[in-house]
PDB file of N, CA and C in Angstrom:
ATOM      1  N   UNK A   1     -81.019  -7.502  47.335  1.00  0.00           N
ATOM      2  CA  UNK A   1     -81.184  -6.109  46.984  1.00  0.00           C
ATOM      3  C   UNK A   1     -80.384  -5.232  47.933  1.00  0.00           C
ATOM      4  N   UNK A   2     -80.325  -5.658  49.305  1.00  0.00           N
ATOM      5  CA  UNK A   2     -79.544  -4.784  50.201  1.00  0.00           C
ATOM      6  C   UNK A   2     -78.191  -5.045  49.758  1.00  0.00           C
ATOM      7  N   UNK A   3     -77.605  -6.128  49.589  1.00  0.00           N
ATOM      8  CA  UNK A   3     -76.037  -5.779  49.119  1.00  0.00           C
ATOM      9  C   UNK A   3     -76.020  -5.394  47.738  1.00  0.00           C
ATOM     10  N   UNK A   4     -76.748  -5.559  47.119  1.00  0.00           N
ATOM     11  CA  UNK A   4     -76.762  -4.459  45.968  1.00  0.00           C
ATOM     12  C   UNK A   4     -76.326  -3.040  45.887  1.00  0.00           C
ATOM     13  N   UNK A   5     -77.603  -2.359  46.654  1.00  0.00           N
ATOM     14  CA  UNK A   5     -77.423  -1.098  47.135  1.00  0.00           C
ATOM     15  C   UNK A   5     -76.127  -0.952  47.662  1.00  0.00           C
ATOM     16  N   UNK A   6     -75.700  -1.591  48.449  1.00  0.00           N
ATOM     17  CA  UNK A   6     -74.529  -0.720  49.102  1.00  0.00           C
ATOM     18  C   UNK A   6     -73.269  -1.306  47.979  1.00  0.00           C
ATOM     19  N   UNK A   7     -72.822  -1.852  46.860  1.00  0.00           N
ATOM     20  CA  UNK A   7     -72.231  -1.694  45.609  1.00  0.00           C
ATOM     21  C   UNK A   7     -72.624  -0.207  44.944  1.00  0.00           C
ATOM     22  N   UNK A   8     -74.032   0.075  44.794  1.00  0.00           N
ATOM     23  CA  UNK A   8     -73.637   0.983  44.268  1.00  0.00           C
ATOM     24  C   UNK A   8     -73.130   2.087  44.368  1.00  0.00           C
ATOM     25  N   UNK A   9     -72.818   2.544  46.298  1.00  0.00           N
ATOM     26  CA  UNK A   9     -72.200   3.175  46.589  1.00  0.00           C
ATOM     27  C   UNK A   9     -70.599   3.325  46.427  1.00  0.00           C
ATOM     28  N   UNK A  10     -70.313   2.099  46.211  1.00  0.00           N
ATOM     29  CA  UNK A  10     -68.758   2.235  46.002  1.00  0.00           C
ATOM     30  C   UNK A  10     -68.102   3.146  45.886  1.00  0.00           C
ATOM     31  N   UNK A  11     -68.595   3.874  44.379  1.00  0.00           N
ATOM     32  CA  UNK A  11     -67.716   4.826  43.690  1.00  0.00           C
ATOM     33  C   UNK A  11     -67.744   6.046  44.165  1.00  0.00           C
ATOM     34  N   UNK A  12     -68.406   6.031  45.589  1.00  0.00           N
ATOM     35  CA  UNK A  12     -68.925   7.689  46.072  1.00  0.00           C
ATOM     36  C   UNK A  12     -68.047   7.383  47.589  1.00  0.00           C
ATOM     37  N   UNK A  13     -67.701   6.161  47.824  1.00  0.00           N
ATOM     38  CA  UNK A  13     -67.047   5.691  49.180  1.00  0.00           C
ATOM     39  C   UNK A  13     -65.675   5.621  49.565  1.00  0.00           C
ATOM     40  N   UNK A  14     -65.293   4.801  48.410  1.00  0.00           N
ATOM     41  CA  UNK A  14     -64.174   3.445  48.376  1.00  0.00           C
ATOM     42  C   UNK A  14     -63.451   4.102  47.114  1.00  0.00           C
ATOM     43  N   UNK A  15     -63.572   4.129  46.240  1.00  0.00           N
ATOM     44  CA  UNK A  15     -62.295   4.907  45.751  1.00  0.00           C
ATOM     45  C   UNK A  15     -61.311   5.169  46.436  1.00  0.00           C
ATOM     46  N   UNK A  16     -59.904   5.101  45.631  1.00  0.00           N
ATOM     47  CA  UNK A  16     -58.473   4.782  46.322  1.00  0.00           C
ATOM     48  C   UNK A  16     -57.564   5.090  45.207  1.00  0.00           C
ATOM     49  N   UNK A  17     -56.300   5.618  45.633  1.00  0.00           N
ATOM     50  CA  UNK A  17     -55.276   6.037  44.754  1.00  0.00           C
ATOM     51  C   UNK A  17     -54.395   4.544  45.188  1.00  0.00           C
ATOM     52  N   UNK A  18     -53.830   4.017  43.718  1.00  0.00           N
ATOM     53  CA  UNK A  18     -52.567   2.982  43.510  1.00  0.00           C
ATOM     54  C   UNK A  18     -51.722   3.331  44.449  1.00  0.00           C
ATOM     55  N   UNK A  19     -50.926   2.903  45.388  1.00  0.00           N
ATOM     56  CA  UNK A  19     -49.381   3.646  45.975  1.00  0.00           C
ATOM     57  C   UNK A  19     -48.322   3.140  44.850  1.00  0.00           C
ATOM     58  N   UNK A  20     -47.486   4.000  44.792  1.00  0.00           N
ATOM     59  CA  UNK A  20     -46.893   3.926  43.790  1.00  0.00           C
ATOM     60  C   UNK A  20     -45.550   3.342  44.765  1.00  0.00           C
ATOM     61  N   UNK A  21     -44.876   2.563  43.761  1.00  0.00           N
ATOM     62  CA  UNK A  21     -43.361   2.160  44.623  1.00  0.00           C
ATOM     63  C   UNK A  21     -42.177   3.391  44.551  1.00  0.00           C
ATOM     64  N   UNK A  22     -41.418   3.493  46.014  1.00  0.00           N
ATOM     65  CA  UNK A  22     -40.259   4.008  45.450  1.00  0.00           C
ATOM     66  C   UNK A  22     -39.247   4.285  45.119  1.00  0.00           C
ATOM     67  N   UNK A  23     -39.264   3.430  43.999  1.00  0.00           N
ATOM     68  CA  UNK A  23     -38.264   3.146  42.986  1.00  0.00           C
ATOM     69  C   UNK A  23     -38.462   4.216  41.834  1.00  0.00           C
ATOM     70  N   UNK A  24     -39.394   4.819  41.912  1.00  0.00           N
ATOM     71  CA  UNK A  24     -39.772   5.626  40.762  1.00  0.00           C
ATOM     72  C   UNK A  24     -39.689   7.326  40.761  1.00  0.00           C
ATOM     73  N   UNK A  25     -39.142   7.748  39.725  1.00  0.00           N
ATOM     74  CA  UNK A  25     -38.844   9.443  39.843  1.00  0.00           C
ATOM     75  C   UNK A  25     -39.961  10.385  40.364  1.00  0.00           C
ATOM     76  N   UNK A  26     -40.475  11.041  40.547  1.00  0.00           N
ATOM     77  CA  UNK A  26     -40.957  12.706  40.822  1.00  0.00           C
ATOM     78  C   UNK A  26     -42.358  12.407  39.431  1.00  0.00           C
ATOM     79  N   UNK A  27     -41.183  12.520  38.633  1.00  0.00           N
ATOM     80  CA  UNK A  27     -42.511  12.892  37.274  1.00  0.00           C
ATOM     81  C   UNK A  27     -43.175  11.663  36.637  1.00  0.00           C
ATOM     82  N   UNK A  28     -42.255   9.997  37.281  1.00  0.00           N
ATOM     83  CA  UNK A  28     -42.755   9.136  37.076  1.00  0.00           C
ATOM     84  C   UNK A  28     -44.104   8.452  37.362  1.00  0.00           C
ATOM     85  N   UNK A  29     -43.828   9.104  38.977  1.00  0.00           N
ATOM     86  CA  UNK A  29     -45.148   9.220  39.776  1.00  0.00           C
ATOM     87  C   UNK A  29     -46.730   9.853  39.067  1.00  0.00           C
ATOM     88  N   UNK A  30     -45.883  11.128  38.942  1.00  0.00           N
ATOM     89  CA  UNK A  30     -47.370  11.672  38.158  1.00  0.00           C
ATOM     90  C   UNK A  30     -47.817  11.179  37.003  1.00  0.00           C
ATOM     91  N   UNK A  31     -47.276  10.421  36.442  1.00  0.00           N
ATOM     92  CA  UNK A  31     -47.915   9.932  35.156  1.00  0.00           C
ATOM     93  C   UNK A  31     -48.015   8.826  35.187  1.00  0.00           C
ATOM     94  N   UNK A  32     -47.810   8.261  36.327  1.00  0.00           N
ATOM     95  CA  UNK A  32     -48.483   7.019  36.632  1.00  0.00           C
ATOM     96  C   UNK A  32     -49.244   6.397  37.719  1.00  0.00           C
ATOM     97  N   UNK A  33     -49.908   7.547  38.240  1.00  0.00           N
ATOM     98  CA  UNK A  33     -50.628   7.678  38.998  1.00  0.00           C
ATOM     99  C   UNK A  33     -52.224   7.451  39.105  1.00  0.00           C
ATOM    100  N   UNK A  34     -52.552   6.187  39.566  1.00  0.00           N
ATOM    101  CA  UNK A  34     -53.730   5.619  39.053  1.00  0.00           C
ATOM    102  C   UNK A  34     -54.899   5.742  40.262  1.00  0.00           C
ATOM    103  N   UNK A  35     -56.035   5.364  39.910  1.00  0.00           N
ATOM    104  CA  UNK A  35     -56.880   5.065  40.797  1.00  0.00           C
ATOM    105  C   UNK A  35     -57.920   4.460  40.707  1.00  0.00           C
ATOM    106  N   UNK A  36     -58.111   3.775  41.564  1.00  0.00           N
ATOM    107  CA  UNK A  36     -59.459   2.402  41.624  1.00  0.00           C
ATOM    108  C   UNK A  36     -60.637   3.014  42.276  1.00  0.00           C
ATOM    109  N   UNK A  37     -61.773   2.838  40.974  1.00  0.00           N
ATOM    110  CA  UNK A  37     -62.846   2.823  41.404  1.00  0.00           C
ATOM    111  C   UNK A  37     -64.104   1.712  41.063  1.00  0.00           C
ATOM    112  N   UNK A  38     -64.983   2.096  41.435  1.00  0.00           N
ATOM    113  CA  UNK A  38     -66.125   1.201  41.015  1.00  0.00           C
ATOM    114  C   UNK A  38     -67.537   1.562  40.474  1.00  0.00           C
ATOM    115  N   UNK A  39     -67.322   2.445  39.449  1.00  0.00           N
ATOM    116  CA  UNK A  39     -67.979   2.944  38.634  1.00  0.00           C
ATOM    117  C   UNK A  39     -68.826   1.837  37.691  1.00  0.00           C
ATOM    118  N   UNK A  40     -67.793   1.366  37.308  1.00  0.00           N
ATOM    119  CA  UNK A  40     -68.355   0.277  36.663  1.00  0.00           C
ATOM    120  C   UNK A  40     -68.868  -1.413  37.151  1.00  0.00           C
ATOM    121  N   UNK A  41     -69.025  -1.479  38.365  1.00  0.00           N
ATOM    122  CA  UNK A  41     -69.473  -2.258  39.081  1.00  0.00           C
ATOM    123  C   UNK A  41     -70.873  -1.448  39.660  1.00  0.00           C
ATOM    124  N   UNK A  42     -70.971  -0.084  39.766  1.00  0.00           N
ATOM    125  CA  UNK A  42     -71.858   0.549  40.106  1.00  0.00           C
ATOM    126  C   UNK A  42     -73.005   0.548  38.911  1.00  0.00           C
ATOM    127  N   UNK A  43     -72.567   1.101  37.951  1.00  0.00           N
ATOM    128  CA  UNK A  43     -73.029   0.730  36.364  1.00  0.00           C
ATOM    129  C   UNK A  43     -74.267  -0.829  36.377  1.00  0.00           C
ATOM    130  N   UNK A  44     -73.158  -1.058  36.448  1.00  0.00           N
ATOM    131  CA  UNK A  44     -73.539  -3.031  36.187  1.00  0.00           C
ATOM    132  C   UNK A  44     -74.913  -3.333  37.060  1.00  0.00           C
ATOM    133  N   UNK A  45     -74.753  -3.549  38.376  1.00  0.00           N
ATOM    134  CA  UNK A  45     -75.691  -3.237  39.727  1.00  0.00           C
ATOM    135  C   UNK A  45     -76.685  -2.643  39.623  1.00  0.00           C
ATOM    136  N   UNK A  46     -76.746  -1.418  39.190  1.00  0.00           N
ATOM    137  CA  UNK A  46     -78.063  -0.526  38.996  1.00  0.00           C
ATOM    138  C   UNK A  46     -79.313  -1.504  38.233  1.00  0.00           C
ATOM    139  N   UNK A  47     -79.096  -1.929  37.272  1.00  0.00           N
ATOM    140  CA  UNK A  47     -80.401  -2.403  36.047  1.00  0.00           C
ATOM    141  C   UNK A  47     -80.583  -3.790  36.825  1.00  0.00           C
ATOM    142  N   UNK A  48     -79.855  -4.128  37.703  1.00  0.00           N
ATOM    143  CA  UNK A  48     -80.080  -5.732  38.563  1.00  0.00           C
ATOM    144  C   UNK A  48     -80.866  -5.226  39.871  1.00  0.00           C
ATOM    145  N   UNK A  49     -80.610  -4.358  40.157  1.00  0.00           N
ATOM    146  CA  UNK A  49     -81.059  -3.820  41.484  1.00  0.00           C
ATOM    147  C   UNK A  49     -83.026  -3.312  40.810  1.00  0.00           C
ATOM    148  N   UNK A  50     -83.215  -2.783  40.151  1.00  0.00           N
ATOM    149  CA  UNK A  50     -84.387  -2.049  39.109  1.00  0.00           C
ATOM    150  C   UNK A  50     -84.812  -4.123  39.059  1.00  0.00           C
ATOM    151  N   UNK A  51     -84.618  -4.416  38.272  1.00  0.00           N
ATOM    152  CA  UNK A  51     -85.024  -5.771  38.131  1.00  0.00           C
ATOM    153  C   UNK A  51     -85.575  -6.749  39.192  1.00  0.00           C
ATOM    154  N   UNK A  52     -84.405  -6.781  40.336  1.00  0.00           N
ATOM    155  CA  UNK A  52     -85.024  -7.428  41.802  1.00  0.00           C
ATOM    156  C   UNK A  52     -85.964  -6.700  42.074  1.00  0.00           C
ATOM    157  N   UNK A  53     -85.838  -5.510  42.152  1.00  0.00           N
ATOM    158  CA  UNK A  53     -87.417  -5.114  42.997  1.00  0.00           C
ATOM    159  C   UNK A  53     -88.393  -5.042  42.176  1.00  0.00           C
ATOM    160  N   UNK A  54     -88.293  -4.818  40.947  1.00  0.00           N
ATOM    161  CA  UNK A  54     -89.733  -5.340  39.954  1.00  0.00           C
ATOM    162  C   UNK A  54     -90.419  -6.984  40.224  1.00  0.00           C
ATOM    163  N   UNK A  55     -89.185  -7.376  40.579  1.00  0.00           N
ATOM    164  CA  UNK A  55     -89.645  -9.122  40.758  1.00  0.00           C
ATOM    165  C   UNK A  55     -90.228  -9.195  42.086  1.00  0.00           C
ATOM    166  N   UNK A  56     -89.724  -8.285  43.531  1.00  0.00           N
ATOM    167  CA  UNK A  56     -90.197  -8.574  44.610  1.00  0.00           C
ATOM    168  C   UNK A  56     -90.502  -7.683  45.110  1.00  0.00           C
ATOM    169  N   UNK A  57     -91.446  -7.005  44.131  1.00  0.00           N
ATOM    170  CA  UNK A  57     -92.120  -5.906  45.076  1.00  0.00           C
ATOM    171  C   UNK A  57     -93.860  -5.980  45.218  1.00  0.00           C
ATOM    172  N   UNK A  58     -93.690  -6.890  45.270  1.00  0.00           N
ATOM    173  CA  UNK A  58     -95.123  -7.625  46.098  1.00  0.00           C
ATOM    174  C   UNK A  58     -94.892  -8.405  47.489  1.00  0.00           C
ATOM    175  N   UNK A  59     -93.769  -8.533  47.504  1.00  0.00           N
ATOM    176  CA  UNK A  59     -93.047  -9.327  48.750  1.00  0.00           C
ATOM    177  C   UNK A  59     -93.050  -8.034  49.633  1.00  0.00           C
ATOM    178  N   UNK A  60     -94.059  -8.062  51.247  1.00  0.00           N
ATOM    179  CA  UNK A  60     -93.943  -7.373  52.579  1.00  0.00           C
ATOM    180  C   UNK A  60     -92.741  -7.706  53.050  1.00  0.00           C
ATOM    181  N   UNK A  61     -91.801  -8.612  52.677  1.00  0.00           N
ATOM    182  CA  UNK A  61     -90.338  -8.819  53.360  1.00  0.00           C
ATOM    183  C   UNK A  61     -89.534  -7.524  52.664  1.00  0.00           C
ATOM    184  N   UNK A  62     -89.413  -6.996  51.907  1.00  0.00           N
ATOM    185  CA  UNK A  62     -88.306  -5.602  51.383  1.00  0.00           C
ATOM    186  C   UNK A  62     -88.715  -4.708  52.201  1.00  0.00           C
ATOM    187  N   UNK A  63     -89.908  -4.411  52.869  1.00  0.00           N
ATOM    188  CA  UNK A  63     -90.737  -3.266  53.305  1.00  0.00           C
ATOM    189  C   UNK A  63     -90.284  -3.172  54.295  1.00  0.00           C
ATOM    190  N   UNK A  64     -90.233  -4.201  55.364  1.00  0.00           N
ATOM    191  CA  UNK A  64     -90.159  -4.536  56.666  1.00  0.00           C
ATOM    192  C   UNK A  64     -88.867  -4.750  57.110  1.00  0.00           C
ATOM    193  N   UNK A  65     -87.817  -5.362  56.346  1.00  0.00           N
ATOM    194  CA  UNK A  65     -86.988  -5.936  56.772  1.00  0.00           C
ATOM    195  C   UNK A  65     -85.438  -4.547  56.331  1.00  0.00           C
ATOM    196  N   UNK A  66     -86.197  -3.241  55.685  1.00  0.00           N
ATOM    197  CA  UNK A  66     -85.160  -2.552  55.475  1.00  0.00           C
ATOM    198  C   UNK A  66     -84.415  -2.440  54.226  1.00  0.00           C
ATOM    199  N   UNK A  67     -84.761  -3.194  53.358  1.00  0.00           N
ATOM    200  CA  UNK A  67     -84.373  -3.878  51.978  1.00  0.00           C
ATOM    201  C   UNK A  67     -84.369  -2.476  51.383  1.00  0.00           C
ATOM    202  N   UNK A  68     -85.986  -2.240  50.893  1.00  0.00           N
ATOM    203  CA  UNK A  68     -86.254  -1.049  50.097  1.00  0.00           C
ATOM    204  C   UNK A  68     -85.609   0.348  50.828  1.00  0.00           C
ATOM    205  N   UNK A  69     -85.456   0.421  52.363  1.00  0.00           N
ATOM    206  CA  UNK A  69     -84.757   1.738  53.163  1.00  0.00           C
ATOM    207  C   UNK A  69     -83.235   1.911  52.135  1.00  0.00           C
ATOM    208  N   UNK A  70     -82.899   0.860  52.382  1.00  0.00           N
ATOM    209  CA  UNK A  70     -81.411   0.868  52.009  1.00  0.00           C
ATOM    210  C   UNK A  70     -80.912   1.565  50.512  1.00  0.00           C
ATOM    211  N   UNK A  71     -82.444   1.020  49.583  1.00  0.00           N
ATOM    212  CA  UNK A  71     -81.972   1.150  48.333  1.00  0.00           C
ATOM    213  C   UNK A  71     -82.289   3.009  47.929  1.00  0.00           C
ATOM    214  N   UNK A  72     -83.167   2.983  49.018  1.00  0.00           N
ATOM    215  CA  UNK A  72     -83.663   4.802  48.354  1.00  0.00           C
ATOM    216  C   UNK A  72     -82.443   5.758  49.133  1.00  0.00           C
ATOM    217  N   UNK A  73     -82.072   4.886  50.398  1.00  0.00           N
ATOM    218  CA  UNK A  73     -80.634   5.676  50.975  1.00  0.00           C
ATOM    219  C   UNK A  73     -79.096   6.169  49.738  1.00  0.00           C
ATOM    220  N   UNK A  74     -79.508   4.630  48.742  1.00  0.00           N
ATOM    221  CA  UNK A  74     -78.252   4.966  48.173  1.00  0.00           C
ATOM    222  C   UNK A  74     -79.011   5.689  46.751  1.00  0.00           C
ATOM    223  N   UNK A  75     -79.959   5.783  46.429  1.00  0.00           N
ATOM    224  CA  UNK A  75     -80.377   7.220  45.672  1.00  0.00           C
ATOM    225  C   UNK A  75     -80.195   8.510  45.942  1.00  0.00           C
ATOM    226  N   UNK A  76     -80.441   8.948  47.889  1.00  0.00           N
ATOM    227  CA  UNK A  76     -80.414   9.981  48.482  1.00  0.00           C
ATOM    228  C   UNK A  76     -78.936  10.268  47.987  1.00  0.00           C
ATOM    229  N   UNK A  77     -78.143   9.653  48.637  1.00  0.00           N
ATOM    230  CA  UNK A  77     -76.445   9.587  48.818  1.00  0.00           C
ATOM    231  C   UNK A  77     -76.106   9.815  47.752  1.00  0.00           C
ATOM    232  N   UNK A  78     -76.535   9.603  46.325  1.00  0.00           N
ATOM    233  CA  UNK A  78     -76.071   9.646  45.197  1.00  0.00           C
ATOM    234  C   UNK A  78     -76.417  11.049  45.088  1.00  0.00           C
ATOM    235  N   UNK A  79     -77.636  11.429  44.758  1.00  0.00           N
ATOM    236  CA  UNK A  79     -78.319  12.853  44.543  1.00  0.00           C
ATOM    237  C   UNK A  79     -77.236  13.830  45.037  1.00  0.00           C
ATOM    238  N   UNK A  80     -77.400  13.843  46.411  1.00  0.00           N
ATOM    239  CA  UNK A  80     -76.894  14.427  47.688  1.00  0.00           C
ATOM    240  C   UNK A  80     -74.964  15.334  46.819  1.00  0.00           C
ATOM    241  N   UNK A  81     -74.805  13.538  46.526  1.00  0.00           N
ATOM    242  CA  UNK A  81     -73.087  13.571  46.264  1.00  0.00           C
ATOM    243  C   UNK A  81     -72.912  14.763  45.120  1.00  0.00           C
ATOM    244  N   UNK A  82     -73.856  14.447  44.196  1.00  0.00           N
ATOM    245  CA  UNK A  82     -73.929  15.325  42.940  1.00  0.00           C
ATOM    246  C   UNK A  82     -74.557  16.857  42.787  1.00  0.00           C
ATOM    247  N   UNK A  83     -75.093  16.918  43.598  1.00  0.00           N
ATOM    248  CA  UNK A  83     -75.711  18.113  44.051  1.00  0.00           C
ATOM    249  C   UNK A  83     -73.867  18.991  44.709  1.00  0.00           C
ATOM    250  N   UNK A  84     -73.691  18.892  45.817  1.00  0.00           N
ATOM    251  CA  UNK A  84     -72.581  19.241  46.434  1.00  0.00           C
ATOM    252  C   UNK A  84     -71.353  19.236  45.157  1.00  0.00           C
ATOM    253  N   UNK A  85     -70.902  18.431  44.516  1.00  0.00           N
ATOM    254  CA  UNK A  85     -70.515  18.874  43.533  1.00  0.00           C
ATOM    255  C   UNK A  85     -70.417  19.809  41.941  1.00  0.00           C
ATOM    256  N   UNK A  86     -72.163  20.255  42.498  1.00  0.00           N
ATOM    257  CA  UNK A  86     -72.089  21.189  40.907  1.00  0.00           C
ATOM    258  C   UNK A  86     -72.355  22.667  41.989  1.00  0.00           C
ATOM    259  N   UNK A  87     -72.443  22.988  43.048  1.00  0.00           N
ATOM    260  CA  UNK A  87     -72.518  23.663  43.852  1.00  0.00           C
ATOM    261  C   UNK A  87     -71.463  24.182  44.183  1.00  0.00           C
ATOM    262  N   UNK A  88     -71.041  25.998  43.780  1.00  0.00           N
ATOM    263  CA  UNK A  88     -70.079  26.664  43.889  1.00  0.00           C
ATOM    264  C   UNK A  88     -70.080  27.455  44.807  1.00  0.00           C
ATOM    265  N   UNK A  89     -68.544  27.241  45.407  1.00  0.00           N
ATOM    266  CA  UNK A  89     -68.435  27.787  47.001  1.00  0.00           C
ATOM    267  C   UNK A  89     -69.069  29.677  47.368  1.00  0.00           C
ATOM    268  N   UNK A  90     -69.605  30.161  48.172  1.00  0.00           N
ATOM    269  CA  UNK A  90     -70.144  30.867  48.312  1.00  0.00           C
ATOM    270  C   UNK A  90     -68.898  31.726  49.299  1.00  0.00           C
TER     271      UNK A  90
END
């Protein structure tokens, strides 16, 4: 469950622009200008992450050992991220 959680941060972390080679024009660049994320690894993770802890949440080992800290951290972090983004500069 703990490396779970921190997958689903990915897409709020780790995101990255392609470098483009250059061999390529000005306007080639911009239209081919990509970027890697993990949205969909984040996606995926979530309903597995919901599932493990339905299965082990009778287990005092998630409690203790930081398991469950981790996973409500990357709820906070998520909230947090989305909040700050619908929030217009003052």
């Amino acid at each position: 469950m703990n490396d779970l959680s921190e997958y689903i941060t990915l897409p709020f972390l780790a995101a990255f622009d392609v470098p483009t080679s250059n061999t390529m024009t000005a306007n080639m660049q911009k239209s081919a200008q990509k970027r890697v994320t993990y949205i969909a690894l984040s996606k995926k993770t979530m309903p597995r992450l919901v599932d493990l802890y339905l299965q082990f949440k009778s287990e005092l080992a998630i409690y203790v050992d930081g398991t469950l800290e981790s996973v409500i951290s990357v709820r906070q972090t998520f909230f947090l991220d989305c909040n700050s983004d619908l929030q217009t500069p003052s």
